[in-house]
Protein backbone atom coordinates (compact mmCIF):
# COMPACT_ATOMS: atom_id res chain seq x y z
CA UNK A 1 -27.19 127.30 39.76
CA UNK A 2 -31.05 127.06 38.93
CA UNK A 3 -33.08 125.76 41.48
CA UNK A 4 -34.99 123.26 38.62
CA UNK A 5 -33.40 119.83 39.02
CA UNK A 6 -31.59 118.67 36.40
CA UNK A 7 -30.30 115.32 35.94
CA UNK A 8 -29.20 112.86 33.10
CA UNK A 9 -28.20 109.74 32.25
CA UNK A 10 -25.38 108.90 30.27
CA UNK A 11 -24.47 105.47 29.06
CA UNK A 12 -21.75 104.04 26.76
CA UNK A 13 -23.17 102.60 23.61
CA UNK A 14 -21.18 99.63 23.30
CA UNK A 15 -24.09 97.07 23.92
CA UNK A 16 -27.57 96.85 25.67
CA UNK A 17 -29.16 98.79 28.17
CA UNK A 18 -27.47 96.40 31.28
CA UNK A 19 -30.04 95.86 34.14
CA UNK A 20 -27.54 98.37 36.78
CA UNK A 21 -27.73 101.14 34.24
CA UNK A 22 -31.41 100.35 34.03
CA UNK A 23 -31.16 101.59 37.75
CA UNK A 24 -28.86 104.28 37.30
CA UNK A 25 -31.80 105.55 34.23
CA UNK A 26 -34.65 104.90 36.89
CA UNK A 27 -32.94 106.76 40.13
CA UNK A 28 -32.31 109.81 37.42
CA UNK A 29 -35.74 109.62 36.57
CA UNK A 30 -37.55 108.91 39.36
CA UNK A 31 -35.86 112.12 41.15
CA UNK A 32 -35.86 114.44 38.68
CA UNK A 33 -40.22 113.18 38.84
CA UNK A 34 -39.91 113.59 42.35
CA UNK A 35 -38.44 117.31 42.28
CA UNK A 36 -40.25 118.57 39.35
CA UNK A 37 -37.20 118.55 37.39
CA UNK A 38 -35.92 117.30 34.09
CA UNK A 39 -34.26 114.15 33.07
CA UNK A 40 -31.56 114.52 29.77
CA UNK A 41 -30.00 111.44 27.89
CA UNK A 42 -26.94 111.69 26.83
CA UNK A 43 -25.27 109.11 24.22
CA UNK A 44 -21.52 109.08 25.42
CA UNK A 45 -19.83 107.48 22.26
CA UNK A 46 -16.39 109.01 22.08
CA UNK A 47 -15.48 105.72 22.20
CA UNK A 48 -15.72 105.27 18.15
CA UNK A 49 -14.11 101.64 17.99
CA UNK A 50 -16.61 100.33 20.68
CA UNK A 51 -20.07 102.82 19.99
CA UNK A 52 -22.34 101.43 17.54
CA UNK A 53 -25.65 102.59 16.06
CA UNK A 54 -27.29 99.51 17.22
CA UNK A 55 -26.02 99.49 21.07
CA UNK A 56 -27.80 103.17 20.94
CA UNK A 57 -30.78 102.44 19.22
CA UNK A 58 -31.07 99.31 21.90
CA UNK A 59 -30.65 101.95 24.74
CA UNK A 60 -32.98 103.92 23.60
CA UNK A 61 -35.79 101.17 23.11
CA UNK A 62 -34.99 99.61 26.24
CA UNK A 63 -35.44 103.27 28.07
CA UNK A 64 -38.68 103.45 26.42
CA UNK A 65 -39.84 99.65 27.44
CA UNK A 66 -39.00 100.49 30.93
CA UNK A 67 -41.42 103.69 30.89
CA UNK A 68 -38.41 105.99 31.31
CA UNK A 69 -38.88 108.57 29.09
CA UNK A 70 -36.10 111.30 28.55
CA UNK A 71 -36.60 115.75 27.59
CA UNK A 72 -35.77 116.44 24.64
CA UNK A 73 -33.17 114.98 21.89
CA UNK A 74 -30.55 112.63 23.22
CA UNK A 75 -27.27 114.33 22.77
CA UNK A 76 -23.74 112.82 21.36
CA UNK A 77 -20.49 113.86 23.28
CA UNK A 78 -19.12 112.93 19.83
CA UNK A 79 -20.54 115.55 17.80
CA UNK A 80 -19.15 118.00 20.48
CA UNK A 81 -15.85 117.25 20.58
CA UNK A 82 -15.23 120.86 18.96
CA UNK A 83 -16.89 122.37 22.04
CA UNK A 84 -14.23 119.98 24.36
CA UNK A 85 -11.46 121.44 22.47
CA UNK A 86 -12.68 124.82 23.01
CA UNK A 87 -12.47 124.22 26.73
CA UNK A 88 -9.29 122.77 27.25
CA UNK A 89 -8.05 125.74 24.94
CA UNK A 90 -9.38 128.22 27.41
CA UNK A 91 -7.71 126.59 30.75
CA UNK A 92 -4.47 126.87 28.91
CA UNK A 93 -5.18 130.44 28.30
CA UNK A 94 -5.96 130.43 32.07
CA UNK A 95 -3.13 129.02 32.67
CA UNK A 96 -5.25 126.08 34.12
CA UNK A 97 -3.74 123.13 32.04
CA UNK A 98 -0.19 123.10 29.78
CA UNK A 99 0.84 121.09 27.23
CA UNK A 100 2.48 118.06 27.64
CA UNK A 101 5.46 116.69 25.45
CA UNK A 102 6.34 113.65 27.35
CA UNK A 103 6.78 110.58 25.05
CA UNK A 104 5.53 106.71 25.14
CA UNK A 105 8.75 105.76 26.60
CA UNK A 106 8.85 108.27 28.73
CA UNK A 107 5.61 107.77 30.37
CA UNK A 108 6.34 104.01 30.47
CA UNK A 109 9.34 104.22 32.31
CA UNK A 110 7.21 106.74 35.14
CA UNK A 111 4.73 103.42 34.97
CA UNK A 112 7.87 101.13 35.65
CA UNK A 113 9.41 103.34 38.80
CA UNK A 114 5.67 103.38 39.99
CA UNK A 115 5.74 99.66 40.44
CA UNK A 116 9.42 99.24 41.44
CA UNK A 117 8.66 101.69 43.92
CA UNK A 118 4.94 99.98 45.13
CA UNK A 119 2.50 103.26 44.82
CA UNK A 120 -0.02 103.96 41.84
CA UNK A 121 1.13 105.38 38.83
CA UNK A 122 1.40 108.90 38.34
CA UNK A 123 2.49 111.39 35.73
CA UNK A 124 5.22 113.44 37.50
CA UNK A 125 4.48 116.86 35.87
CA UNK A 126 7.89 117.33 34.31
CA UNK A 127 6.13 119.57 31.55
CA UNK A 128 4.27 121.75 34.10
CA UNK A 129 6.46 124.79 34.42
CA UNK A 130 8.64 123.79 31.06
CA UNK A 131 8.83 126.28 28.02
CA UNK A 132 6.91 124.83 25.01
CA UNK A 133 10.13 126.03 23.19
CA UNK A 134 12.08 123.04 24.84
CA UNK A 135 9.84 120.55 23.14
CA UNK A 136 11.07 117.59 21.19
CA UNK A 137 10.41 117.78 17.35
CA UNK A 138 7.86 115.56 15.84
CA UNK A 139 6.20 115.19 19.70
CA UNK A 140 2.26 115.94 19.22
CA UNK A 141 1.30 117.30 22.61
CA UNK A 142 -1.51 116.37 25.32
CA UNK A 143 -3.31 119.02 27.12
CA UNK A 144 -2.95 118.50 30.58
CA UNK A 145 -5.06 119.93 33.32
CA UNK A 146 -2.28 122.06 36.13
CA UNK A 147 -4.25 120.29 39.47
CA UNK A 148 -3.43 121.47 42.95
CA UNK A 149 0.11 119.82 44.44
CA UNK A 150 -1.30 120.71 48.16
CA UNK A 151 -4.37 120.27 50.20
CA UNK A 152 -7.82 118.09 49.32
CA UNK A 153 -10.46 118.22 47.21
CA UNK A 154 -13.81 117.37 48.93
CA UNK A 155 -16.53 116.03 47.38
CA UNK A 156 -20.24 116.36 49.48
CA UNK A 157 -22.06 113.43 48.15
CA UNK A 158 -25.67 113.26 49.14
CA UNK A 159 -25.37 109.07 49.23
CA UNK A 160 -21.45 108.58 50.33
CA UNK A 161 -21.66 111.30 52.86
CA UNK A 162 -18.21 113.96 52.49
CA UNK A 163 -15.63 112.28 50.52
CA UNK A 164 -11.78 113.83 50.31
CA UNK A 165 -8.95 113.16 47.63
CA UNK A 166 -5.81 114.14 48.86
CA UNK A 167 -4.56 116.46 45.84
CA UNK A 168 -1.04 114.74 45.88
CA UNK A 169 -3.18 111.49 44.47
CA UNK A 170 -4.85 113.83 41.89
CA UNK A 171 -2.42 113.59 39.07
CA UNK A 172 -2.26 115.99 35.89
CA UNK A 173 -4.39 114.43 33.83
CA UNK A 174 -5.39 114.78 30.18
CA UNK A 175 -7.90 116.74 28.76
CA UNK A 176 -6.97 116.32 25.43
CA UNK A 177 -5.16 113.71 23.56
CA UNK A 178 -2.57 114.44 21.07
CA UNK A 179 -4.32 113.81 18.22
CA UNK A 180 -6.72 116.53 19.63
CA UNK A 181 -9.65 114.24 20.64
CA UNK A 182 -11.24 114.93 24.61
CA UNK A 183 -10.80 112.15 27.55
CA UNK A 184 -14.03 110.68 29.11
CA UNK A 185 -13.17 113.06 32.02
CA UNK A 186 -13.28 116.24 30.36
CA UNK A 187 -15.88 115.68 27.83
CA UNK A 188 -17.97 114.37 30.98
CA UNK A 189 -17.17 117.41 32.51
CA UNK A 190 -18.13 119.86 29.72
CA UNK A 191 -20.93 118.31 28.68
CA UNK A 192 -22.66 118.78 32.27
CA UNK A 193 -21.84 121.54 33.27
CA UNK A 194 -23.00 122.66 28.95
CA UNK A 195 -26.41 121.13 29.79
CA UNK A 196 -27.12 122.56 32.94
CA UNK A 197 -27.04 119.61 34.92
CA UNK A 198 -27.77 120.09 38.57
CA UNK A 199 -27.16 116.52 39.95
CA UNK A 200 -24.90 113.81 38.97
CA UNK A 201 -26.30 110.38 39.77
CA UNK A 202 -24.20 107.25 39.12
CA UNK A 203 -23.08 104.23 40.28
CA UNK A 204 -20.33 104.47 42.94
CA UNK A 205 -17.49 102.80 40.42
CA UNK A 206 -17.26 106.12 39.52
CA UNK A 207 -16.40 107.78 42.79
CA UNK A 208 -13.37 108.25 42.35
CA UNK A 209 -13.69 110.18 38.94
CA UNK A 210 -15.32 112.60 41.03
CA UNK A 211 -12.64 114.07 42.57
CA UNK A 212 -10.87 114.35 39.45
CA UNK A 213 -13.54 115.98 37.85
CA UNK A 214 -14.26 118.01 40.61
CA UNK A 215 -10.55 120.27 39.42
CA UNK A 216 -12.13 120.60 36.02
CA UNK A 217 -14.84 122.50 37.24
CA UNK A 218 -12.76 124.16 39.30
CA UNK A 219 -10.19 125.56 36.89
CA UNK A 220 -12.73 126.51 34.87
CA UNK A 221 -14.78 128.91 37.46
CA UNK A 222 -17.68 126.81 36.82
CA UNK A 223 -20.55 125.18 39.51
CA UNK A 224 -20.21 121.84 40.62
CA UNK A 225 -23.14 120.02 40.60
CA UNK A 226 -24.59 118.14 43.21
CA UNK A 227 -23.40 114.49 43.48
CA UNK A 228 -24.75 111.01 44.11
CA UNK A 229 -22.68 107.66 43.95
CA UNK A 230 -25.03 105.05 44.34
CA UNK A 231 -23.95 101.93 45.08
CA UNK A 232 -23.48 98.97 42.66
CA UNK A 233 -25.89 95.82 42.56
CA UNK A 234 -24.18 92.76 43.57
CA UNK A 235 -25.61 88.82 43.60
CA UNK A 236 -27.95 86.63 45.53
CA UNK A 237 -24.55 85.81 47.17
CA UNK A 238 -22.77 89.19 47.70
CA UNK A 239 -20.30 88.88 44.85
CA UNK A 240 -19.60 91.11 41.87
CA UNK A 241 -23.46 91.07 39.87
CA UNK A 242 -22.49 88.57 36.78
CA UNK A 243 -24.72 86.88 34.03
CA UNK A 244 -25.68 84.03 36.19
CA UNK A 245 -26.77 86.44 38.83
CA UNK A 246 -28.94 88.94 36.35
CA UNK A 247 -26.26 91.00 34.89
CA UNK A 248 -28.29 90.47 31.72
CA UNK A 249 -29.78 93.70 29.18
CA UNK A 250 -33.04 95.40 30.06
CA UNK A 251 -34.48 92.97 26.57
CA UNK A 252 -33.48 89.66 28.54
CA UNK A 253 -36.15 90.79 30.92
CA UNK A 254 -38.62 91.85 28.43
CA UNK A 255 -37.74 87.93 26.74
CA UNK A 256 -38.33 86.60 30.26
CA UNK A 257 -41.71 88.45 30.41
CA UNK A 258 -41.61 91.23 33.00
CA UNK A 259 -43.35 94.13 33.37
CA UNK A 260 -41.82 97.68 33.21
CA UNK A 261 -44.37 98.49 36.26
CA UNK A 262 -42.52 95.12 38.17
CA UNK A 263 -39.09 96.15 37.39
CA UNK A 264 -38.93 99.79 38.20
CA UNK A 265 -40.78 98.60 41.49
CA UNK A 266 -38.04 95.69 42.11
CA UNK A 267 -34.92 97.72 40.82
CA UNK A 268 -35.59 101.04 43.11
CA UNK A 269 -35.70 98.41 46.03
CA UNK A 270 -32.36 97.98 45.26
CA UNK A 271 -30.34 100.49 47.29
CA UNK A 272 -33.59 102.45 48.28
CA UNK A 273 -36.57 101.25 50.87
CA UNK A 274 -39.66 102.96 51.88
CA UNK A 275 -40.30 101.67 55.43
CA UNK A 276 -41.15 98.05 54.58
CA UNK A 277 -42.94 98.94 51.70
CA UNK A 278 -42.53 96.22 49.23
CA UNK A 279 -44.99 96.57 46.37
CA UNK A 280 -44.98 100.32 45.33
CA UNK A 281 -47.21 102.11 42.27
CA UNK A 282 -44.54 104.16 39.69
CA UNK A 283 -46.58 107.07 41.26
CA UNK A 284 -45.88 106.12 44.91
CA UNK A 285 -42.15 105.81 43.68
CA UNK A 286 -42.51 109.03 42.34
CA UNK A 287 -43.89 110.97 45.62
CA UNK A 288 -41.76 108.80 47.95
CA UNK A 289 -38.47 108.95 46.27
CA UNK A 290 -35.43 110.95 47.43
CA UNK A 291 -31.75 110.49 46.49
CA UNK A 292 -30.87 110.68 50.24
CA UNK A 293 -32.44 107.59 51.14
CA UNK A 294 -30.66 105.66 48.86
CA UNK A 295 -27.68 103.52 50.95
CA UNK A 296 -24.05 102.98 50.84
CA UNK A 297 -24.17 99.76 50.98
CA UNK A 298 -24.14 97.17 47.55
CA UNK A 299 -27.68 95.92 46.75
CA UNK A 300 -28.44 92.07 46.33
CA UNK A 301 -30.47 91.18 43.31
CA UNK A 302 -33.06 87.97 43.81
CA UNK A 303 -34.58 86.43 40.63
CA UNK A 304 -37.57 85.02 43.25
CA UNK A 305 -38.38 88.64 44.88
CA UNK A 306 -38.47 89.93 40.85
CA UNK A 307 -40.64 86.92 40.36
CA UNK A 308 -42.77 87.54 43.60
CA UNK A 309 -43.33 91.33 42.45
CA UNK A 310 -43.92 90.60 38.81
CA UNK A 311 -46.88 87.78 39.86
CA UNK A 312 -48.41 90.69 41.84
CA UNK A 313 -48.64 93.03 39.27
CA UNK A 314 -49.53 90.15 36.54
CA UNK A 315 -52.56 89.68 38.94
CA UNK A 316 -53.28 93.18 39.90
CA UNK A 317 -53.09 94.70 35.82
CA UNK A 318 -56.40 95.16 33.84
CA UNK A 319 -57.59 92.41 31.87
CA UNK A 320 -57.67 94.52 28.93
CA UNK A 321 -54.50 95.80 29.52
CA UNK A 322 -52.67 92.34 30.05
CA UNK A 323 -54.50 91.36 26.69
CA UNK A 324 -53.15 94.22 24.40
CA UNK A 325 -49.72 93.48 26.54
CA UNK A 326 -49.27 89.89 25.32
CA UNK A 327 -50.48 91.24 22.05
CA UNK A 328 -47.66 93.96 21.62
CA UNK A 329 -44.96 91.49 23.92
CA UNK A 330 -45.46 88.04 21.51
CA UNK A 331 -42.77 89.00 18.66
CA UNK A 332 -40.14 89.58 22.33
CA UNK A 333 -41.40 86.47 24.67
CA UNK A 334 -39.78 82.71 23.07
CA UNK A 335 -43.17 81.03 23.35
CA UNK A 336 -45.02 83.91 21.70
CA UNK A 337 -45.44 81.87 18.77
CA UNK A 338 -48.29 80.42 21.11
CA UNK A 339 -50.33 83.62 20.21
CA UNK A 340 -50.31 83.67 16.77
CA UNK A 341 -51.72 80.49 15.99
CA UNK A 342 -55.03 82.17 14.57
CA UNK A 343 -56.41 85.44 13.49
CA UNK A 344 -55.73 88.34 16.17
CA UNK A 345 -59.20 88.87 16.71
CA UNK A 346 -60.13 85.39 17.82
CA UNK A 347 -56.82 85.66 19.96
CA UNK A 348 -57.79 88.99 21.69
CA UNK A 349 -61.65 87.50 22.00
CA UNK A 350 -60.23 84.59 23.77
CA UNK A 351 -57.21 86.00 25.66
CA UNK A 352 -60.15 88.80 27.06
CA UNK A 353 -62.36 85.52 28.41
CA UNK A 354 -59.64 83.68 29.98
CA UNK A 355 -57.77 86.36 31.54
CA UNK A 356 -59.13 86.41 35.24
CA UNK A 357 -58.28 83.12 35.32
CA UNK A 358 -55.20 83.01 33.95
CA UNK A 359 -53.31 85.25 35.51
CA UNK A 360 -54.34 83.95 38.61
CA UNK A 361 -51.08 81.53 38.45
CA UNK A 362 -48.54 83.27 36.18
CA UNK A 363 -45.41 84.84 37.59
CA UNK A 364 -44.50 86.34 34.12
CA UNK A 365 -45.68 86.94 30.86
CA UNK A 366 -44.26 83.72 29.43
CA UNK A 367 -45.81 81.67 31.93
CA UNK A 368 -49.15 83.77 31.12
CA UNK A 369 -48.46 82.93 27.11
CA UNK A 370 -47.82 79.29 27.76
CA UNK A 371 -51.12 78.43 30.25
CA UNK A 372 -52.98 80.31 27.45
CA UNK A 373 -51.86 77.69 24.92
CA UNK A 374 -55.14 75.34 25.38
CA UNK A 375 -57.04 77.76 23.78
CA UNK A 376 -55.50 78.13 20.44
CA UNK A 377 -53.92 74.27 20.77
CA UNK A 378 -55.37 72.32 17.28
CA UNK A 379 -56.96 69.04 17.88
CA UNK A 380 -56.36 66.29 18.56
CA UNK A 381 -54.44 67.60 21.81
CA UNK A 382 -51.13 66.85 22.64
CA UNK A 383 -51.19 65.29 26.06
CA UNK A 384 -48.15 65.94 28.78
CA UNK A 385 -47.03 62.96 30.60
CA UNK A 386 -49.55 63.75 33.25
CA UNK A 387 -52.30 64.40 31.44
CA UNK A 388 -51.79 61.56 29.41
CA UNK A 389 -51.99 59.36 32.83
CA UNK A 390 -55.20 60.81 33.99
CA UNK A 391 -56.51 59.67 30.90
CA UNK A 392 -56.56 55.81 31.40
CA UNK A 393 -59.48 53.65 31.41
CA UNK A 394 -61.44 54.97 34.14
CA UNK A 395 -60.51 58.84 33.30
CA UNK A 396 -61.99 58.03 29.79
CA UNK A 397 -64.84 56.62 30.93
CA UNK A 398 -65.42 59.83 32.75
CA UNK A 399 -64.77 61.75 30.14
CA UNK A 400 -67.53 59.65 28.08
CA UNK A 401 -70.65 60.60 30.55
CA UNK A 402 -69.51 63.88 31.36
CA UNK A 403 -69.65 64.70 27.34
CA UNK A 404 -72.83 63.07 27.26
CA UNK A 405 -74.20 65.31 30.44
CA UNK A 406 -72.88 68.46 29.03
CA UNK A 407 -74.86 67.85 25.63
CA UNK A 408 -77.99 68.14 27.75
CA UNK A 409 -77.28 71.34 28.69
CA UNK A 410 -79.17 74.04 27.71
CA UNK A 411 -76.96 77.10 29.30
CA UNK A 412 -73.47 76.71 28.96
CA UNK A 413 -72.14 78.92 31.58
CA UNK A 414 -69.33 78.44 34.44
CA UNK A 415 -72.45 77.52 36.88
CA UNK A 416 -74.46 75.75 35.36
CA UNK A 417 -70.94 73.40 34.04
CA UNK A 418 -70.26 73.23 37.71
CA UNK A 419 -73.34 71.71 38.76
CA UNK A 420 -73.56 69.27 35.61
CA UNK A 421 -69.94 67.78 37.19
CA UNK A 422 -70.80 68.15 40.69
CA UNK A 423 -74.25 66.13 40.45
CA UNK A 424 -72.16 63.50 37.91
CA UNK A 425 -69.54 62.64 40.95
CA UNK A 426 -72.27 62.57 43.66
CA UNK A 427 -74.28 60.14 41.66
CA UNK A 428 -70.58 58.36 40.97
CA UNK A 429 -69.37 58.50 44.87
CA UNK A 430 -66.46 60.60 43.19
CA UNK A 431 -64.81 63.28 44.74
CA UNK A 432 -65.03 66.14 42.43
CA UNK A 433 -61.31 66.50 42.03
CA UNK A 434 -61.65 62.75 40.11
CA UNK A 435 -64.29 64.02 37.69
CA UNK A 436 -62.46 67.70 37.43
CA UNK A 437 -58.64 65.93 36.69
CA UNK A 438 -59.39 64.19 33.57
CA UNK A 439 -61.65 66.61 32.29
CA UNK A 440 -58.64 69.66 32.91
CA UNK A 441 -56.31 67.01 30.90
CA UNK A 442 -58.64 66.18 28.10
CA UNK A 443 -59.73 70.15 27.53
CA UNK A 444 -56.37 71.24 27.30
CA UNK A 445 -53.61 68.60 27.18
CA UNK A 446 -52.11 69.42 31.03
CA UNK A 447 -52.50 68.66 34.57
CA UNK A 448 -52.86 72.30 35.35
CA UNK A 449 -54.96 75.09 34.41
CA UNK A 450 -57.07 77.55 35.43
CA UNK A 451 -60.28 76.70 36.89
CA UNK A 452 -61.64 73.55 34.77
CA UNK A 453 -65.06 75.55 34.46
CA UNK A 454 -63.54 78.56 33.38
CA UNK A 455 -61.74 77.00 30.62
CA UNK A 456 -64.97 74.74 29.26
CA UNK A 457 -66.92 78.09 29.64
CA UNK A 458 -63.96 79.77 27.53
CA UNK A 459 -63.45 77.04 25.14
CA UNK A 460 -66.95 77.34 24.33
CA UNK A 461 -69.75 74.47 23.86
CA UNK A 462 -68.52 72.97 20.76
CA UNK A 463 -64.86 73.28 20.89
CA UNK A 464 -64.85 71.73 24.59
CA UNK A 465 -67.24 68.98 23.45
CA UNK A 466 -65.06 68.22 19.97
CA UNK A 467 -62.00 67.64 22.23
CA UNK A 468 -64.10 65.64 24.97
CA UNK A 469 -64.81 63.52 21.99
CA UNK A 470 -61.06 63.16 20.82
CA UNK A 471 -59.76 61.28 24.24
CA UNK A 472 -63.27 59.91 25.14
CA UNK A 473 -62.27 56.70 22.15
């Protein structure tokens, strides 16, 4: 085996990129970062009634939204079902599998004395050691692999620690079906061991395939690669991750408006810790990561940590970068509408002023999008319930000599604002917050906002004194 690391990821295409295989993509990646190695994709659609070209193609752009990008093309087990044949020809020349003759009703009735008899179904291996000249006409046959009847097969996994299959519960089973086309286990099998894959990294549901699989690679003289069950991602409340827990596609979170850089840093938290590390960079991820620090034990996803992590890297992201974000993210987020209420350039222009303040407050991308709406809102402005109440008589009649102060001004800047309001509730015996309410509610509809200076500064001299105007009558 080549010392290069060399791992994949292999996903059914039978709908979106689901938030645990997001993880299973990211662990891949991050290690094979971490070692110097390579990452392969690997499109496992042997399933033909259940693949689809759009279930791939949304794979594939949700890989590339997280920032986990693949080497080279992403390979089909379908189009190599020739090379699966190929195989399971050779173990029978090996004398490593046999064909298998047993019918429907046959196999049914082993099913029935399974459960009569209370232990797991298995195939009893009445064609092992039979002469294919005994075989029933018009029977297509399976290919069968010939396991071990004695002993264990042991599997060293670098997360689960040394795992061992008693052989007896390691049935026969079929490499190829009788209409020629390869099980999940043996195409899964050739196709690693075909693209030099060094370490298998999956979710732990498929522990038990490893044993299984192990026999393959056995029977055909072949290295088996190192192995990783990781384990799965469960609730807020320990039980079985769902829909209403997150069990959503990788383009629910991009509609929700998080960041690749938040995700990857809340998703490799699941299962794997740094000390108490709880914000990480992708590049500390990358230096700090090792698949034997990942635990055994299921991992609890929290919608409020996500949040938590995504508001820190909202506030800790370039201005710039945050502006040509929202730009790109609009046509994904359901308010994004918000954005294209004018030309792009006077969105950018204004997006670029606001931004320090904005994302000040916003957890996500929509909430970033929606606080942004005052500055592309068309007058008159629609006021919110609160708003609306901070505009009664005496929040108008503010509103009426702070216009009239703010004319005066020669320098509109966030300072010189500041002190215009500040000097108009001294001379009032206000408290600032009573001047600085009804102006936030008649410059931009709400009760909330980012700094009221900032956003008359933003809104610029005659916009802000055009909608002063419209709730000063």
């Amino acid at each position: 085996m080549t010392d290069r690391v060399v791992t994949r990821f292999a996903p059914s295409p039978t709908g979106f990129l689901h938030i645990g295989g997001a993880r299973t993509a990211l662990f891949n990646w991050l290690y094979a970062k971490h070692t110097g190695g390579t990452m392969l994709l690997r499109i496992e659609d042997t399933d033909r009634e259940r693949s689809t070209d759009a279930a791939t193609a949304a794979i594939l752009d949700g890989l590339t939204w997280m920032g986990l990008d693949w080497d080279g093309e992403p390979i089909s087990q379908f189009a190599r079902a020739a090379r699966h044949r190929e195989v399971a020809e050779a173990m029978l020349a090996r004398g490593m599998a046999y064909r298998c003759y047993a019918t429907q009703a046959e196999l049914e009735e082993m099913r029935e004395k399974a459960r009569a008899e209370k232990r797991p179904p298995r195939y009893d291996g009445r064609w092992r050691d039979r002469d294919p000249s005994e075989a029933p006409e018009g029977v297509a046959p399976v290919i069968r692999l010939r396991a071990p009847l004695e002993g264990e097969t042991v599997v060293h996994d670098l997360v689960q620690g040394e795992v061992r299959f008693p052989n007896k519960d390691l049935d026969d089973l079929v490499l190829l079906r009788s209409d020629g086309t390869p099980t999940y286990m043996h195409a899964v099998v050739v196709d690693d061991h075909d693209m030099g894959v060094t370490h298998i990294i999956r979710g732990d549901d498929h522990l038990t395939n490893a044993g299984r699989q192990t026999l393959i690679y056995q029977a055909m003289g072949w290295e088996v690669p190192v192995m990783a069950h990781i384990p799965l991602i469960h609730g807020s409340d320990g039980a079985k991750l769902s829909k209403r827990h997150g069990a959503l596609g990788v383009e629910a979170y991009r509609e929700m408006g998080y960041l690749p850089v938040a995700l990857r840093n809340y998703l490799v938290r699941l299962g794997w810790s740094h000390g108490d590390d709880e914000i990480m960079s992708t590049a500390d991820l990358i230096q700090w990561f090792d698949i034997t620090d990942v635990n055994k034990g299921a991992a609890r996803f929290d919608y409020a940590k996500l949040e938590a992590v995504n508001g820190h890297w909202i506030r800790a992201s370039d201005d710039a970068d945050l502006v040509a974000m929202l730009m790109v993210e609009r046509d994904h987020l359901p308010n994004g509408a918000i954005l294209k209420a004018r030309p792009d350039a006077e969105v950018r222009e204004k997006l670029t002023a606001a931004m320090p303040g904005l994302k000040e407050r916003a957890k996500t991308l929509v909430e970033l999008c929606e606080s942004a709406a005052y500055l592309f809102a068309a007058r008159p402005l629609a006021l919110d319930e609160k708003a609306a109440a901070l505009l009664d008589d005496a929040g108008r009649a503010v509103i009426r000599d702070l216009a009239a102060a703010f004319e005066t001004l020669s320098d509109w800047t966030v300072e010189h604002l500041e002190g215009a309001v500040r000097s108009y509730a001294e001379e009032q015996g206000l408290k600032l917050g009573k001047a600085a309410q009804p102006l936030r509610a008649a410059l931009t509809g709400k009760s909330t906002s980012p700094g009221v200076f900032d956003v008359l500064a933003v809104l610029g001299r005659d916009e802000s004194l055009a909608r002063l105007r419209d709730q000063a009558a």
